[in-house]
Protein backbone atom coordinates (compact mmCIF):
# COMPACT_ATOMS: atom_id res chain seq x y z
CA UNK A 1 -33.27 -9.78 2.52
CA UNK A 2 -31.49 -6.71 3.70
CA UNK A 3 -32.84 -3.37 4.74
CA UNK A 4 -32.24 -1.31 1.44
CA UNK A 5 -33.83 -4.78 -0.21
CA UNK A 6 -37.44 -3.81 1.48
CA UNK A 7 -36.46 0.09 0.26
CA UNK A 8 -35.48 0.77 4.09
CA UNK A 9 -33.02 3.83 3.51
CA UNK A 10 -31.60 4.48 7.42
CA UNK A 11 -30.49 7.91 7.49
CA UNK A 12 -29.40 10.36 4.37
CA UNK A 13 -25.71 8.66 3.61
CA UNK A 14 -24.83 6.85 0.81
CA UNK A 15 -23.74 3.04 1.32
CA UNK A 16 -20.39 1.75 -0.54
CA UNK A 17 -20.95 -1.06 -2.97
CA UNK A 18 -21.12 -4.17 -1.06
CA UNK A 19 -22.84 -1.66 2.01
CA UNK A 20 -20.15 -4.05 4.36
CA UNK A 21 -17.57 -3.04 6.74
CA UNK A 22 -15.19 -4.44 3.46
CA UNK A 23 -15.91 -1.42 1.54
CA UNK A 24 -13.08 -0.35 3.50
CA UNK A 25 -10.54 -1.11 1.45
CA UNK A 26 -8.24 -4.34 3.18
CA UNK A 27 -10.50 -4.96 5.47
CA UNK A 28 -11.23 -8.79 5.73
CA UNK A 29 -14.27 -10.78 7.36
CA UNK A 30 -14.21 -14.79 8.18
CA UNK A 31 -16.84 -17.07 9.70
CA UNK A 32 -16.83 -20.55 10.99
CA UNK A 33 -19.98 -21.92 12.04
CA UNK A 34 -21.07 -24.67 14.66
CA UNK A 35 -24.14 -25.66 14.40
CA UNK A 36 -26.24 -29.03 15.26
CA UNK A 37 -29.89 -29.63 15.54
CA UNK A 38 -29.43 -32.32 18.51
CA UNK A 39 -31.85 -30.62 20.99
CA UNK A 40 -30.31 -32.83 23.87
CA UNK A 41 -27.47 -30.73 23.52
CA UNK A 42 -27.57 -28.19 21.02
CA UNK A 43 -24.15 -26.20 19.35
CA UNK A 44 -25.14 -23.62 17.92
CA UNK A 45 -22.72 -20.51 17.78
CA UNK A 46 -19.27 -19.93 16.02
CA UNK A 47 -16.16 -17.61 15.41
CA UNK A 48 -16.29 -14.13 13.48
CA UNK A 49 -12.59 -12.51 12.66
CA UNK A 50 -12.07 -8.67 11.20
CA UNK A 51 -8.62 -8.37 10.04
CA UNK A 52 -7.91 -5.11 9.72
CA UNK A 53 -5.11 -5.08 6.90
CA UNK A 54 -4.64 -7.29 3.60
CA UNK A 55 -1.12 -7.52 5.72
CA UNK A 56 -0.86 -9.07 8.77
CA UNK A 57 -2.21 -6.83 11.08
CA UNK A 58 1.14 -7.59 13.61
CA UNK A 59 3.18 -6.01 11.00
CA UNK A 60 1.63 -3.05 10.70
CA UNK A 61 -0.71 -2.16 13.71
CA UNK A 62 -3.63 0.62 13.01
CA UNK A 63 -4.71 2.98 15.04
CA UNK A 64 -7.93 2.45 17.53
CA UNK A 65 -9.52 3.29 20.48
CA UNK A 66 -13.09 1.80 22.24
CA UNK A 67 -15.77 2.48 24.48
CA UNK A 68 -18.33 0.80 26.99
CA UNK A 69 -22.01 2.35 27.10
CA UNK A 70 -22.77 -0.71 29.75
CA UNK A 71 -19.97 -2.88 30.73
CA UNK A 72 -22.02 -6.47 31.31
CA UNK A 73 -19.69 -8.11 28.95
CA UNK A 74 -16.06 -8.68 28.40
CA UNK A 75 -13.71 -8.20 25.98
CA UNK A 76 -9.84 -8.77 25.97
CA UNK A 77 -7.06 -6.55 24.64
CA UNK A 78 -8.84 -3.29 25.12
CA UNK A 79 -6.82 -2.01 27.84
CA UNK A 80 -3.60 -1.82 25.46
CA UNK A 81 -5.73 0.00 22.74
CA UNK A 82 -6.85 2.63 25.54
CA UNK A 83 -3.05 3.03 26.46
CA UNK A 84 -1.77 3.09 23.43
CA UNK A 85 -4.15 3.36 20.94
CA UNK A 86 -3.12 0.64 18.79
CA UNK A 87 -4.72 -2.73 17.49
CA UNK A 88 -2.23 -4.94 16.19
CA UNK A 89 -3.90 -7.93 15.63
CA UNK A 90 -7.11 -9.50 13.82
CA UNK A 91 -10.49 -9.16 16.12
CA UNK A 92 -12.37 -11.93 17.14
CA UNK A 93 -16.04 -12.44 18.25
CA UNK A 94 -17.50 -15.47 19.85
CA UNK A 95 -19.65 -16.56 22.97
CA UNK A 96 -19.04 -15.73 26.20
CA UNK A 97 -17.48 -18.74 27.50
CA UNK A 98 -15.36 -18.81 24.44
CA UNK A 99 -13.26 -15.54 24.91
CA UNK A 100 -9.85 -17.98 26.35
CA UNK A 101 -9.41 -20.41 23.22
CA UNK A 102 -9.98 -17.57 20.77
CA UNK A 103 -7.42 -15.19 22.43
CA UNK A 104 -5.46 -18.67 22.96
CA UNK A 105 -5.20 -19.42 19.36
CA UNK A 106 -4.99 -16.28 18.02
CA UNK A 107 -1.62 -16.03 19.92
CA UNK A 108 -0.77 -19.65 18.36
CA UNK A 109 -1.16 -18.48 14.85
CA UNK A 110 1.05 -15.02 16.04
CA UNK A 111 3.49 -17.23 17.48
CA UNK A 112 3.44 -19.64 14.24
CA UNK A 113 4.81 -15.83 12.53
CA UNK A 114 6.94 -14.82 14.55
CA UNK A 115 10.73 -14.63 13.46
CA UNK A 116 13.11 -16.12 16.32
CA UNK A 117 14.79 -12.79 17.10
CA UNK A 118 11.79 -10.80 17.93
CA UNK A 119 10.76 -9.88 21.37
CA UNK A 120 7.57 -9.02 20.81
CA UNK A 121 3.96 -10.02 22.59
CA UNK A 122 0.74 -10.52 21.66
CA UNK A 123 -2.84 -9.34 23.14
CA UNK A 124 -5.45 -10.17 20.69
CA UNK A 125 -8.95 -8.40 21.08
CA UNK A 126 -11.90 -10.75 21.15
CA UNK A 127 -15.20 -9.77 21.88
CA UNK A 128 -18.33 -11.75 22.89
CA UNK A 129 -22.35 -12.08 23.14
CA UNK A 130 -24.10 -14.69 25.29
CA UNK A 131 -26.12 -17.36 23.41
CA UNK A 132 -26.93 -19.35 26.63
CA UNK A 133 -30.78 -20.15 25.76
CA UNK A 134 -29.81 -21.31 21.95
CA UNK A 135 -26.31 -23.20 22.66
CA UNK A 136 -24.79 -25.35 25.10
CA UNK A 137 -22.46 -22.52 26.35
CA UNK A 138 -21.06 -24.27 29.17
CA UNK A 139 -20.05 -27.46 26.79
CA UNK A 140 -17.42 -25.08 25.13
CA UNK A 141 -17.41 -26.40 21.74
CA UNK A 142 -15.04 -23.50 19.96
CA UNK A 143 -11.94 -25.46 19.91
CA UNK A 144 -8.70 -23.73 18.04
CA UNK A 145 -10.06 -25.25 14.70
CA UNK A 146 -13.05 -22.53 14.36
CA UNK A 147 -10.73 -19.63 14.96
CA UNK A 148 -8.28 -20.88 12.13
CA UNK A 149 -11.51 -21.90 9.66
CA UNK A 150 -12.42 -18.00 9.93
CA UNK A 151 -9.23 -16.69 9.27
CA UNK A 152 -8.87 -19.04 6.48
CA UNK A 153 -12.22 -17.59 5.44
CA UNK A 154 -11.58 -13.88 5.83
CA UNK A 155 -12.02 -12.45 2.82
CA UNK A 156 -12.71 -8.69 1.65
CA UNK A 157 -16.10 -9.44 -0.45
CA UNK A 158 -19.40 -9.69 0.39
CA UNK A 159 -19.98 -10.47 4.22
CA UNK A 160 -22.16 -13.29 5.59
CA UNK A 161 -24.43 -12.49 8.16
CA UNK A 162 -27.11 -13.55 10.48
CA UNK A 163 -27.10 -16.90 11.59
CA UNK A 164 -23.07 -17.02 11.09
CA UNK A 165 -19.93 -17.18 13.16
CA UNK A 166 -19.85 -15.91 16.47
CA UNK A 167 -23.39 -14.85 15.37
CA UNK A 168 -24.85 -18.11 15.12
CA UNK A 169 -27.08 -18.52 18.67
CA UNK A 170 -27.84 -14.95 19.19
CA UNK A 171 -30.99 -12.78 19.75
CA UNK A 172 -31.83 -9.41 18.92
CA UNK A 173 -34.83 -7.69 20.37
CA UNK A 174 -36.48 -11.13 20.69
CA UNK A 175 -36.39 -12.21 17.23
CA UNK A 176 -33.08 -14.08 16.03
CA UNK A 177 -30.54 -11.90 15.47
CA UNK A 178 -26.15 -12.66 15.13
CA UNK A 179 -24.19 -10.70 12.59
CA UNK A 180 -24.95 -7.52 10.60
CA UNK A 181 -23.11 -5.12 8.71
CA UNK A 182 -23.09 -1.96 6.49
CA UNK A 183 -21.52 1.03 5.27
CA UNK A 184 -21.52 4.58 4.09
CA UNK A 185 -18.71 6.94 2.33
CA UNK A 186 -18.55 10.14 1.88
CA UNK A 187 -18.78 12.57 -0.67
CA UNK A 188 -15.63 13.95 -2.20
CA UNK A 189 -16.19 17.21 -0.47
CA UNK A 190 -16.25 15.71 2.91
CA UNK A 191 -13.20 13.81 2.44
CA UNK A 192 -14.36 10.90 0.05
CA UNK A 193 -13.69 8.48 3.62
CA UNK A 194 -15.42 4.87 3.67
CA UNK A 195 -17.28 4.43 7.46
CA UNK A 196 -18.28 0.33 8.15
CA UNK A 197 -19.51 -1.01 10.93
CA UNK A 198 -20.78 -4.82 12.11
CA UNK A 199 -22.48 -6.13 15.07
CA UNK A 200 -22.65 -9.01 16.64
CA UNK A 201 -26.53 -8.45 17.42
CA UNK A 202 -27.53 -9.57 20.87
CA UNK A 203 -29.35 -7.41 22.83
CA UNK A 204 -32.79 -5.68 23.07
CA UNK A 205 -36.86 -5.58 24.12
CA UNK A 206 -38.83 -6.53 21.25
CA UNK A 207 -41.40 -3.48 22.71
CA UNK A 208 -38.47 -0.91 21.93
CA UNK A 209 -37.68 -1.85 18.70
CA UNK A 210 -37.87 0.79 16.32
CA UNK A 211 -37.11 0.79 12.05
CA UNK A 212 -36.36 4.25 10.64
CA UNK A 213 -37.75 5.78 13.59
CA UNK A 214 -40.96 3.90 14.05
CA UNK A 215 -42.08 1.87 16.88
CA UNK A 216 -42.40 -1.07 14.85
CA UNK A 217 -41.93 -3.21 18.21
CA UNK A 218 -45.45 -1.89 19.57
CA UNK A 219 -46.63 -4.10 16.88
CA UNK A 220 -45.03 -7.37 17.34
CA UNK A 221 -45.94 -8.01 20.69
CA UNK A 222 -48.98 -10.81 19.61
CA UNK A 223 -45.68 -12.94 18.33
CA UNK A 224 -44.01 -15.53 20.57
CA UNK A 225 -41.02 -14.66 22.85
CA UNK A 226 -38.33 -16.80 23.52
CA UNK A 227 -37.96 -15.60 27.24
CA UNK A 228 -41.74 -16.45 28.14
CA UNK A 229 -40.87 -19.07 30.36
CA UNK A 230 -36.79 -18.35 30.50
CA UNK A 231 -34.44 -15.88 31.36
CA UNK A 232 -35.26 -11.93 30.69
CA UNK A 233 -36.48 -9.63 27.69
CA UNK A 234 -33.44 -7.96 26.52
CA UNK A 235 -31.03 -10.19 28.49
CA UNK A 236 -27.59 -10.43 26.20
CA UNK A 237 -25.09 -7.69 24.67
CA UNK A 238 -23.88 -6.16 21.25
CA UNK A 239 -20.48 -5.92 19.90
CA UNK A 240 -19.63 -3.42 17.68
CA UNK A 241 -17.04 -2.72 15.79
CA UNK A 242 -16.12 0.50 13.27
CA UNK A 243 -13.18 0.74 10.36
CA UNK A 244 -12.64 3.84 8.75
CA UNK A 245 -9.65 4.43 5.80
CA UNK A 246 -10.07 8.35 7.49
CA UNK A 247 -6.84 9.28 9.18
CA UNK A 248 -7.57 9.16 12.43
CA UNK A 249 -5.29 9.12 15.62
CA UNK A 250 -6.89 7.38 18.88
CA UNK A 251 -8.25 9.68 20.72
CA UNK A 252 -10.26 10.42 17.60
CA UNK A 253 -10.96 6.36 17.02
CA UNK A 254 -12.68 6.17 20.45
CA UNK A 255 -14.85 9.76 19.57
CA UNK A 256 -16.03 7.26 16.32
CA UNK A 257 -16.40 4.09 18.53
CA UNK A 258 -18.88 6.46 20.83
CA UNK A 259 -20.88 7.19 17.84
CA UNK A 260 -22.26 3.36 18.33
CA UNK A 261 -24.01 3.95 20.99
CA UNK A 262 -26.06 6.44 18.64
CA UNK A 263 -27.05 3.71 15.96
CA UNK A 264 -28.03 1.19 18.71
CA UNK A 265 -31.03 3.82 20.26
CA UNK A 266 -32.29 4.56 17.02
CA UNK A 267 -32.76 0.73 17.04
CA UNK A 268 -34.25 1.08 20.67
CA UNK A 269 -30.94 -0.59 22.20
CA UNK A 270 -29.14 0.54 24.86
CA UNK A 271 -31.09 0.57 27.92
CA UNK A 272 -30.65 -3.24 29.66
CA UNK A 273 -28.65 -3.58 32.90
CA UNK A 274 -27.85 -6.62 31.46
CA UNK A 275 -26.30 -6.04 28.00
CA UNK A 276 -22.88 -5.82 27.16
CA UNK A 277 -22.52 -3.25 24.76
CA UNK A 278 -18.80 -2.63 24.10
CA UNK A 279 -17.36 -1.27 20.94
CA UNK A 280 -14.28 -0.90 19.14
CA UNK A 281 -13.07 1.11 16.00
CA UNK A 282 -9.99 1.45 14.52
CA UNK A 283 -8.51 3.53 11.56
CA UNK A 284 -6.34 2.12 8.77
CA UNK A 285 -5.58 5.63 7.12
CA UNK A 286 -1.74 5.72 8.53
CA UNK A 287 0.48 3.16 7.01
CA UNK A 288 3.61 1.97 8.48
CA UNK A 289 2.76 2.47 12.27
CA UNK A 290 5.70 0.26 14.24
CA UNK A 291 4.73 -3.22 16.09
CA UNK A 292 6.59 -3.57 19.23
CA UNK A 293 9.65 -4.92 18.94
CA UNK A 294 12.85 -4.62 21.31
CA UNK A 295 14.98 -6.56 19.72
CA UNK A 296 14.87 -3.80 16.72
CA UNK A 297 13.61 -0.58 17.62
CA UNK A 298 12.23 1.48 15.38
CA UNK A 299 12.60 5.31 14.14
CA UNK A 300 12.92 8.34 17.30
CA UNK A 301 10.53 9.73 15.12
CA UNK A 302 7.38 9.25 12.68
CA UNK A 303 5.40 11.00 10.55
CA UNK A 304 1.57 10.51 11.32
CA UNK A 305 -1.95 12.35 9.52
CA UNK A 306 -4.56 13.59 11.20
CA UNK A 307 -8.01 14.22 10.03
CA UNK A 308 -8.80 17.92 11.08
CA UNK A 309 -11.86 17.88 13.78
CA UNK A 310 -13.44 20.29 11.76
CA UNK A 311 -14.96 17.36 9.31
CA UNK A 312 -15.06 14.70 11.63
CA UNK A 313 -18.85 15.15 12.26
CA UNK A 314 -19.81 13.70 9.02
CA UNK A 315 -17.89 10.75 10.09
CA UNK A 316 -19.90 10.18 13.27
CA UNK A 317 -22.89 10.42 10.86
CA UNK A 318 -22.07 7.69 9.15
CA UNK A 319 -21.20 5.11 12.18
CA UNK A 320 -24.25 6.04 13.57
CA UNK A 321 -26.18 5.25 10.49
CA UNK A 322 -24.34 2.04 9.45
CA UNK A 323 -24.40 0.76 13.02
CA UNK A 324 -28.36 1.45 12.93
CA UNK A 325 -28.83 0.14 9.46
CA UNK A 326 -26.29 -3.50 10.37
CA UNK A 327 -28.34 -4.11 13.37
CA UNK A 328 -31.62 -4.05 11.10
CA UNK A 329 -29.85 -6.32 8.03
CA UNK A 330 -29.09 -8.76 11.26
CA UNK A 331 -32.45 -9.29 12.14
CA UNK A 332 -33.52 -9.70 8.44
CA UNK A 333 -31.14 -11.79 8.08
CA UNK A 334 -31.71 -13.97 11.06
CA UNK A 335 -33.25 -17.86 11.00
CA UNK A 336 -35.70 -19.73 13.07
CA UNK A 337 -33.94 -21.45 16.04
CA UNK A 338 -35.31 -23.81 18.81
CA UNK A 339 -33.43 -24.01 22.17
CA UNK A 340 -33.08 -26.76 24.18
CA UNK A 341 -36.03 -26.09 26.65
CA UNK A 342 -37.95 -25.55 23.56
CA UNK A 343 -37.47 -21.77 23.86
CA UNK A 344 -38.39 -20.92 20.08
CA UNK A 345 -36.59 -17.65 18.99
CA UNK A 346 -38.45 -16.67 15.63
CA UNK A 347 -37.19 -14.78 12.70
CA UNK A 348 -38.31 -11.48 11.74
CA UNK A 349 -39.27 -12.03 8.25
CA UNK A 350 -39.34 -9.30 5.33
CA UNK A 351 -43.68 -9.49 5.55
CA UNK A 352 -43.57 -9.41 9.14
CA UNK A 353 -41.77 -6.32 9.09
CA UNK A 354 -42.96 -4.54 6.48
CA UNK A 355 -46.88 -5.52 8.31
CA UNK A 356 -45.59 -3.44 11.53
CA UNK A 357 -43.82 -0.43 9.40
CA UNK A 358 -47.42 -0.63 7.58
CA UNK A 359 -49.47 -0.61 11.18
CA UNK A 360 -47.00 2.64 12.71
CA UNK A 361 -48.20 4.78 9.40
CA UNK A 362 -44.72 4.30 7.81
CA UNK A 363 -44.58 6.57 4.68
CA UNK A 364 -43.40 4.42 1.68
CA UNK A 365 -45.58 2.64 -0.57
CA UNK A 366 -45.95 -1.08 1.42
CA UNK A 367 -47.74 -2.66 -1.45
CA UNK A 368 -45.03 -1.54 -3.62
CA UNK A 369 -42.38 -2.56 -1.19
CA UNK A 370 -43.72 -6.09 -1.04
CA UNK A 371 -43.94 -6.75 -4.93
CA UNK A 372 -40.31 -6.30 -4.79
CA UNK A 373 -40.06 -9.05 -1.96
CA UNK A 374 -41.40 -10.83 -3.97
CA UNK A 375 -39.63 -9.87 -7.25
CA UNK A 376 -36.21 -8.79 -5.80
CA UNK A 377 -34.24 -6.61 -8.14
CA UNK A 378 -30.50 -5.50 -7.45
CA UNK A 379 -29.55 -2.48 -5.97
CA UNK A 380 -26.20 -2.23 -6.00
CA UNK A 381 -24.57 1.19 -5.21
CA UNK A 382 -22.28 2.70 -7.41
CA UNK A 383 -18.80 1.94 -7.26
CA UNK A 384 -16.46 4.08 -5.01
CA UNK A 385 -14.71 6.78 -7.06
């Protein structure tokens, strides 16, 4: 179940219909998933795309920018976007020790595209978590397959998550974790923009974590840990990355991207030496930005919009919420794994949760909240205007 499921409202903003980074409109998600029980040798982890266009996002490149809170991760293609400011290809998550075939074959399928006149490169961005104690990392089993299978998959509906895609071996705060996403838009009045975010969900000390501001964590403790006999509480990273249909121009895409960091400490992220926590968001409100091409240069001149800084704020409101809320539907949305030194990384349930909100003194009715567990109803938001 997701957060707004268990009547978990994070923050005051409203979410968009699917409450998914797709609510952006031509915004696309894929998975492809490895995973095998074999113990001896277990595969468990995957490829997640974002395309950022219902065109090929070579065509017509958006405009983005990124930031590092800790930079214990890596992620190629970001130094173009911090030059430039543009992304001009799909984005890519994975594991750590995946990061070479994915940017590989995304430049395959570019190259499969390209027309024979064009000079033209190609630096795809793809990010990554570690999911050492879950998969056999250092067997390397994304091949170029996966990273076609998500593309295939990418699709602008509802978005998989948890146990999915590059999400697949990852934990969050000690309990399984992997991919989350939401969503808010804004009222007319503030500009009627669509803010999504997803997370590759990696990172955290099940002591700090914290559900609509309560230290839910505090109360979880009596549960088993996955790193009681190997490797470090809060040992991994987070990915994130933000779309927006605002117009904004780079240096305004990285302001958004900051906003990340924001959702994560509500959470009670942020803090580990040894977390990657890199993040990414990109715009798609200009249309008809120019892919480099030498062969055929473009216009001397383009026109360009600009959302004015004086309603960007509500903007940053909403990553910070969606961010907060995606890491949440992540962990809901996680599955019981077992690692190959028998390192068992359990879920956090919906009546797990809702115990701990129950033990902090969390407002809403529990009792009430758990019929509808076990009744589940749909709450849908309204459709965008």
């Amino acid at each position: 179940m997701r957060a707004r499921e268990l009547g978990i409202r994070l923050g005051n903003g409203t979410p968009g219909p699917l409450n998914a980074i797709t609510d952006v409109a031509g915004v696309r998600v894929g998975h492809s998933t490895l995973f095998d029980e074999d113990l001896e040798s277990p595969v468990r982890t995957g490829v997640t795309v974002i395309q950022p266009r219902a065109t090929l996002a070579r065509q017509e490149p958006c405009f983005a920018g990124c930031h590092v809170l800790n930079g214990n991760g890596d992620a190629s293609g970001l130094e173009w976007i911090r030059e430039a400011g543009l992304l001009s290809t799909p984005i890519a998550i994975t594991n750590t020790h995946s990061v070479g075939i994915v940017r590989d074959t995304l430049i395959a399928v570019e190259q499969d595209q390209r027309e024979d006149d064009e000079v033209y490169w190609c630096m795809p961005v793809v990010m990554e978590t570690y999911d050492g104690l879950l998969n056999d990392i250092w067997g390397q089993h994304v091949t170029d397959v996966q990273v076609r299978e998500a593309l295939d998959a990418a699709t602008d509906g509802a978005v998989e998550e948890g146990s999915v895609g590059g999400g697949t071996g990852m934990i969050c705060h000690e309990f399984k974790g992997g991919i989350g996403t939401a969503s808010r838009w804004l009222s007319e009045d503030q500009g009627g923009w669509v803010v999504g975010a997803l997370v590759q969900a990696n990172h955290g000390q099940r002591r700090e974590l914290r559900v609509d501001g309560y230290p839910v964590g505090r109360h979880l403790g009596h549960l088993d840990s996955p790193f009681s006999t190997h490797g470090t509480p809060g040992m991994g990273s987070i990915v994130v990355v933000i779309a927006t249909d605002a117009p904004l121009l780079p240096h305004q895409c990285q302001r958004l991207a900051q906003r990340a960091s924001i959702g994560i400490a509500r959470t009670g992220g942020g803090t580990e030496d040894s977390s990657g926590d890199i993040f990414l968001a990109f715009s798609t409100g200009n249309e008809g930005l120019p892919a480099a091409n030498y062969a055929h240069k473009g216009e001397v001149e383009m026109p360009v919009r600009m959302l004015n800084n004086d309603h960007i704020t509500e903007l940053f409101v909403a990553a910070a919420e969606a961010v907060e809320e995606a890491i949440v539907n992540a962990l809901l949305a996680g599955r019981e794994m077992t690692g190959k030194r028998g390192e068992k990384v359990l879920a956090l349930d919906a009546e797990t949760l809702l115990t701990a909100l129950d033990e902090t003194g969390w407002k809403p009715r529990v009792e009430e909240l758990r019929h509808a567990v076990a009744e589940p109803t749909d709450d849908v938001a309204p459709a965008h205007p």
